[in-house]
C-alpha atoms as a PDB file:
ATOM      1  CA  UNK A   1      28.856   9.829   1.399  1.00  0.00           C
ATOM      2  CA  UNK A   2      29.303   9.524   4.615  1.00  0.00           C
ATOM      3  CA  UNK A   3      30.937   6.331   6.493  1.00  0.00           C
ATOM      4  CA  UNK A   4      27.635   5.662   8.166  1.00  0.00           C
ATOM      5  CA  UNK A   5      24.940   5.839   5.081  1.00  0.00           C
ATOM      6  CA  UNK A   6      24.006   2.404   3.909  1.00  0.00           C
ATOM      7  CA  UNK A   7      22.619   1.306   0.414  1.00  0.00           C
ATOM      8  CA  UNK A   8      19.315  -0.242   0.838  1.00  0.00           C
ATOM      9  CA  UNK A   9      19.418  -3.493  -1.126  1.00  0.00           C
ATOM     10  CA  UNK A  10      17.042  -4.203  -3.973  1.00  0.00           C
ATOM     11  CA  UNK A  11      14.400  -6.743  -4.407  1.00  0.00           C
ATOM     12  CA  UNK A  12      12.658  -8.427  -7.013  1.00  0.00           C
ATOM     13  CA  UNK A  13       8.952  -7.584  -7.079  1.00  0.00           C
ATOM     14  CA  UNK A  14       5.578  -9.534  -8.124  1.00  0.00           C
ATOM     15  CA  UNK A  15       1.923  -9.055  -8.590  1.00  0.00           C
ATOM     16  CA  UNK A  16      -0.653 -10.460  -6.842  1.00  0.00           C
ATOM     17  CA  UNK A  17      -4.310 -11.646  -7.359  1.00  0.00           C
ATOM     18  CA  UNK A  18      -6.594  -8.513  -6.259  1.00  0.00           C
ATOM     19  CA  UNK A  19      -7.232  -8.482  -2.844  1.00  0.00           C
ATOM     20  CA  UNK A  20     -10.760  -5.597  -3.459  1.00  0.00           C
ATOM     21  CA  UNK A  21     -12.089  -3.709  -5.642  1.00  0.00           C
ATOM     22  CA  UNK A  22     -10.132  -0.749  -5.813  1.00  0.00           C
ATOM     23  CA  UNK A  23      -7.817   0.645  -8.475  1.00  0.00           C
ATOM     24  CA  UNK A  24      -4.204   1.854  -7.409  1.00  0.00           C
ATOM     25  CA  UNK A  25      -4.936   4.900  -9.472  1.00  0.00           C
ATOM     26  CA  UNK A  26      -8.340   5.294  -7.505  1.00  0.00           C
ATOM     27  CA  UNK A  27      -8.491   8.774  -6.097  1.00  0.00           C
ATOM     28  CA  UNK A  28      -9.837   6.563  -2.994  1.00  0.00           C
ATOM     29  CA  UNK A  29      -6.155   4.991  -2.269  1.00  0.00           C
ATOM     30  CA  UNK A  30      -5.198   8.571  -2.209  1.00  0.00           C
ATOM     31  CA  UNK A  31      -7.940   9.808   0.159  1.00  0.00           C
ATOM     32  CA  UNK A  32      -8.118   7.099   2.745  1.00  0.00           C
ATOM     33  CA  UNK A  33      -5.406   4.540   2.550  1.00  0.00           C
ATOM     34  CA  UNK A  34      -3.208   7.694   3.159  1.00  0.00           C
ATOM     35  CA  UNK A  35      -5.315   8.912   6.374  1.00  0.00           C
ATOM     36  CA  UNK A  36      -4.401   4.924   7.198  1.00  0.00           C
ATOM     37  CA  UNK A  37      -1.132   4.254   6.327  1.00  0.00           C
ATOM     38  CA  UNK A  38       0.624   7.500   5.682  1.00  0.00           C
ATOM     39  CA  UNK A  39       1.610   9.473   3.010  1.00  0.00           C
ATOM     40  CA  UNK A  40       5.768   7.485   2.433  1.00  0.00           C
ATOM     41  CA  UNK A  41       3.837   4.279   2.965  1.00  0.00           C
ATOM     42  CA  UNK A  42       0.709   4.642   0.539  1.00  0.00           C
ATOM     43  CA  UNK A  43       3.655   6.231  -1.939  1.00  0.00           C
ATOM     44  CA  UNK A  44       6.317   3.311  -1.181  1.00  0.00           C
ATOM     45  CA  UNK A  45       3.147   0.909  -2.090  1.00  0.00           C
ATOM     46  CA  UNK A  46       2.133   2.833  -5.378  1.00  0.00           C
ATOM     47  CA  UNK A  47       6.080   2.436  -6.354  1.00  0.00           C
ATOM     48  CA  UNK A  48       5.767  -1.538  -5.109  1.00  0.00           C
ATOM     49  CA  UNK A  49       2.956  -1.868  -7.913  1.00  0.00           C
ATOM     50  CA  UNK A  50       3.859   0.007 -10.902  1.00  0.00           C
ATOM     51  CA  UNK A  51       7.800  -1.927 -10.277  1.00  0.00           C
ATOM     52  CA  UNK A  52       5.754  -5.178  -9.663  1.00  0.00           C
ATOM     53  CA  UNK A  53       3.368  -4.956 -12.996  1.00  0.00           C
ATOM     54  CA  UNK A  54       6.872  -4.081 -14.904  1.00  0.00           C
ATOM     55  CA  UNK A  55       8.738  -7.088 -13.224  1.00  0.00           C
ATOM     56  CA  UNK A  56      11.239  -4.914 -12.416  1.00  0.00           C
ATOM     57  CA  UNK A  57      13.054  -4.879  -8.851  1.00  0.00           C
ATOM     58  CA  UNK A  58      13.014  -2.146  -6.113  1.00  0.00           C
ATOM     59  CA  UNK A  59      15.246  -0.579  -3.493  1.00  0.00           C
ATOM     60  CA  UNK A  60      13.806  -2.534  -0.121  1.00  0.00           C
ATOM     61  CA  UNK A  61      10.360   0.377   1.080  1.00  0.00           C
ATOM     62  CA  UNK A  62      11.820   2.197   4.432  1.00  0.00           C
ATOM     63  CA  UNK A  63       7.866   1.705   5.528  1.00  0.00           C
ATOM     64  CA  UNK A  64       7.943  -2.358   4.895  1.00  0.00           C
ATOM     65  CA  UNK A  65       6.884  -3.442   7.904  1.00  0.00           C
ATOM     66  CA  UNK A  66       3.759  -1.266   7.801  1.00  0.00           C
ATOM     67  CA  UNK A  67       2.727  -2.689   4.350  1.00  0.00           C
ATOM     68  CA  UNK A  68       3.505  -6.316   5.470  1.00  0.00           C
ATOM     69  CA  UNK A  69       0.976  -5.651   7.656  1.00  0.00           C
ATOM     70  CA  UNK A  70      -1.640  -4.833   6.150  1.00  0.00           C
ATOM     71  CA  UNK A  71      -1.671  -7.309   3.647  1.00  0.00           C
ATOM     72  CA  UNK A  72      -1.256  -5.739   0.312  1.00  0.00           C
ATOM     73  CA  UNK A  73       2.618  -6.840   0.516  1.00  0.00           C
ATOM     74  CA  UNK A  74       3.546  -9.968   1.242  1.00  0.00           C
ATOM     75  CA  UNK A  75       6.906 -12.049   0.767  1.00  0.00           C
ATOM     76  CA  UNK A  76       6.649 -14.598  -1.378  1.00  0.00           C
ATOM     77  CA  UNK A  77       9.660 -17.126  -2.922  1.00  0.00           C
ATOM     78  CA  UNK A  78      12.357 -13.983  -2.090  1.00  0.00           C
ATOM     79  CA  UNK A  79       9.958 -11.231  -3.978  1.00  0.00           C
ATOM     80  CA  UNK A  80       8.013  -8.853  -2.324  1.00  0.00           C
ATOM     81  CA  UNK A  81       4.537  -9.491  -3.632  1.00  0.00           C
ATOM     82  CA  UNK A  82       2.142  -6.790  -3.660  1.00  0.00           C
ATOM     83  CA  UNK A  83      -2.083  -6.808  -4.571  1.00  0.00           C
ATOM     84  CA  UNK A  84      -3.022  -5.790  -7.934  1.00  0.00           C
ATOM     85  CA  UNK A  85      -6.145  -3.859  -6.514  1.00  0.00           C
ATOM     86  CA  UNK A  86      -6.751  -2.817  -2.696  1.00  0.00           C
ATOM     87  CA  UNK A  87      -9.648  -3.837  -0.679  1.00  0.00           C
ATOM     88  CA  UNK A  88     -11.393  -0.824   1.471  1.00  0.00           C
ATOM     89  CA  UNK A  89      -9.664   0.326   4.633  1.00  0.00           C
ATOM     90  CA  UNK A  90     -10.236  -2.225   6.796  1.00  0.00           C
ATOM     91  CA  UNK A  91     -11.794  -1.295  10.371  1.00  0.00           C
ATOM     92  CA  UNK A  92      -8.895  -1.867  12.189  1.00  0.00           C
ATOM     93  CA  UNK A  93      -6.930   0.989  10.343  1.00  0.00           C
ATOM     94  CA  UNK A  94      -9.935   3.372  10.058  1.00  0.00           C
ATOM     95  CA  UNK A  95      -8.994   4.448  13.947  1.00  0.00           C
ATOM     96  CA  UNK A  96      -6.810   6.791  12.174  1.00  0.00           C
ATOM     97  CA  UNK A  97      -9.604   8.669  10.339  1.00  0.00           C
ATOM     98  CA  UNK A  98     -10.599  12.197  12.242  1.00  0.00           C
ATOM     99  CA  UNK A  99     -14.497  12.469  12.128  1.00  0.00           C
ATOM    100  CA  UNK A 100     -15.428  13.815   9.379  1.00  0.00           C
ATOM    101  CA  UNK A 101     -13.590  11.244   7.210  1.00  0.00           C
ATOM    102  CA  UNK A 102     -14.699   8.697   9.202  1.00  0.00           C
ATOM    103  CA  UNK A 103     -18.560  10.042   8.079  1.00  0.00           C
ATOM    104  CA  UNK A 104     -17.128  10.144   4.263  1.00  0.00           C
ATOM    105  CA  UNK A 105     -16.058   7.172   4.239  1.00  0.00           C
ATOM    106  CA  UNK A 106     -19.120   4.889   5.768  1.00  0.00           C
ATOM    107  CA  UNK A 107     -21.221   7.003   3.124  1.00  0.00           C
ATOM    108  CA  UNK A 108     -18.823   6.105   0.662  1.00  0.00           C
ATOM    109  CA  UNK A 109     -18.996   2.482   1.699  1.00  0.00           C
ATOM    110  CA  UNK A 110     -22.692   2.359   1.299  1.00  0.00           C
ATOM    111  CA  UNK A 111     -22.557   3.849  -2.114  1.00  0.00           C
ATOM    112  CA  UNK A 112     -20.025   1.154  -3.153  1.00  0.00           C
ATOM    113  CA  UNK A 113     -22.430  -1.342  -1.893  1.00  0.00           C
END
């Protein structure tokens, strides 16, 4: 290993209450939290949940500050708390969508509606 690699420390993780309507299994947290967030950050959060709904502790996510953010992680009592279910991209991340996904994903809005 070399003299300059550090081992990321681990934390203990909790759920939530729901913060949408969404699934973490969705195939929607796949398709547009990832044009949000990224694809390390969306996978760092789906780690954060199943480690979370197992009680179970986790190396500290490289994309942290990005998921603090957005709300679905929060720090709570020395855990890192994440939501149970996601809300919808909010508009403030959906800058990130090219065109066409930004078209998919008002029609998907209105069919969730």
């Amino acid at each position: 290993m070399r003299p300059t690699a550090r081992v990321r420390p681990t934390i203990p993780t909790r759920l939530l209450e729901p913060a949408g309507p969404i699934h973490p299994s969705d195939p929607y947290v796949r398709r547009y939290w990832v044009a949000a967030l990224g694809p390390s950050a969306v996978t760092e959060l789906l780690r954060l949940v199943t480690a979370a709904s197992r009680g179970a502790e986790v190396r500290l996510p490289r994309c942290l500050p990005a998921l603090l953010r957005t709300g679905l992680v929060k720090v709570v009592d020395g855990c890192l708390g994440v939501v149970s279910m996601f809300p919808p991209v909010p508009e403030e991340l959906r800058w990130r969508f090219p065109p066409a996904l930004k078209a998919e994903h008002r029609r998907w809005l209105a069919s969730a509606n």
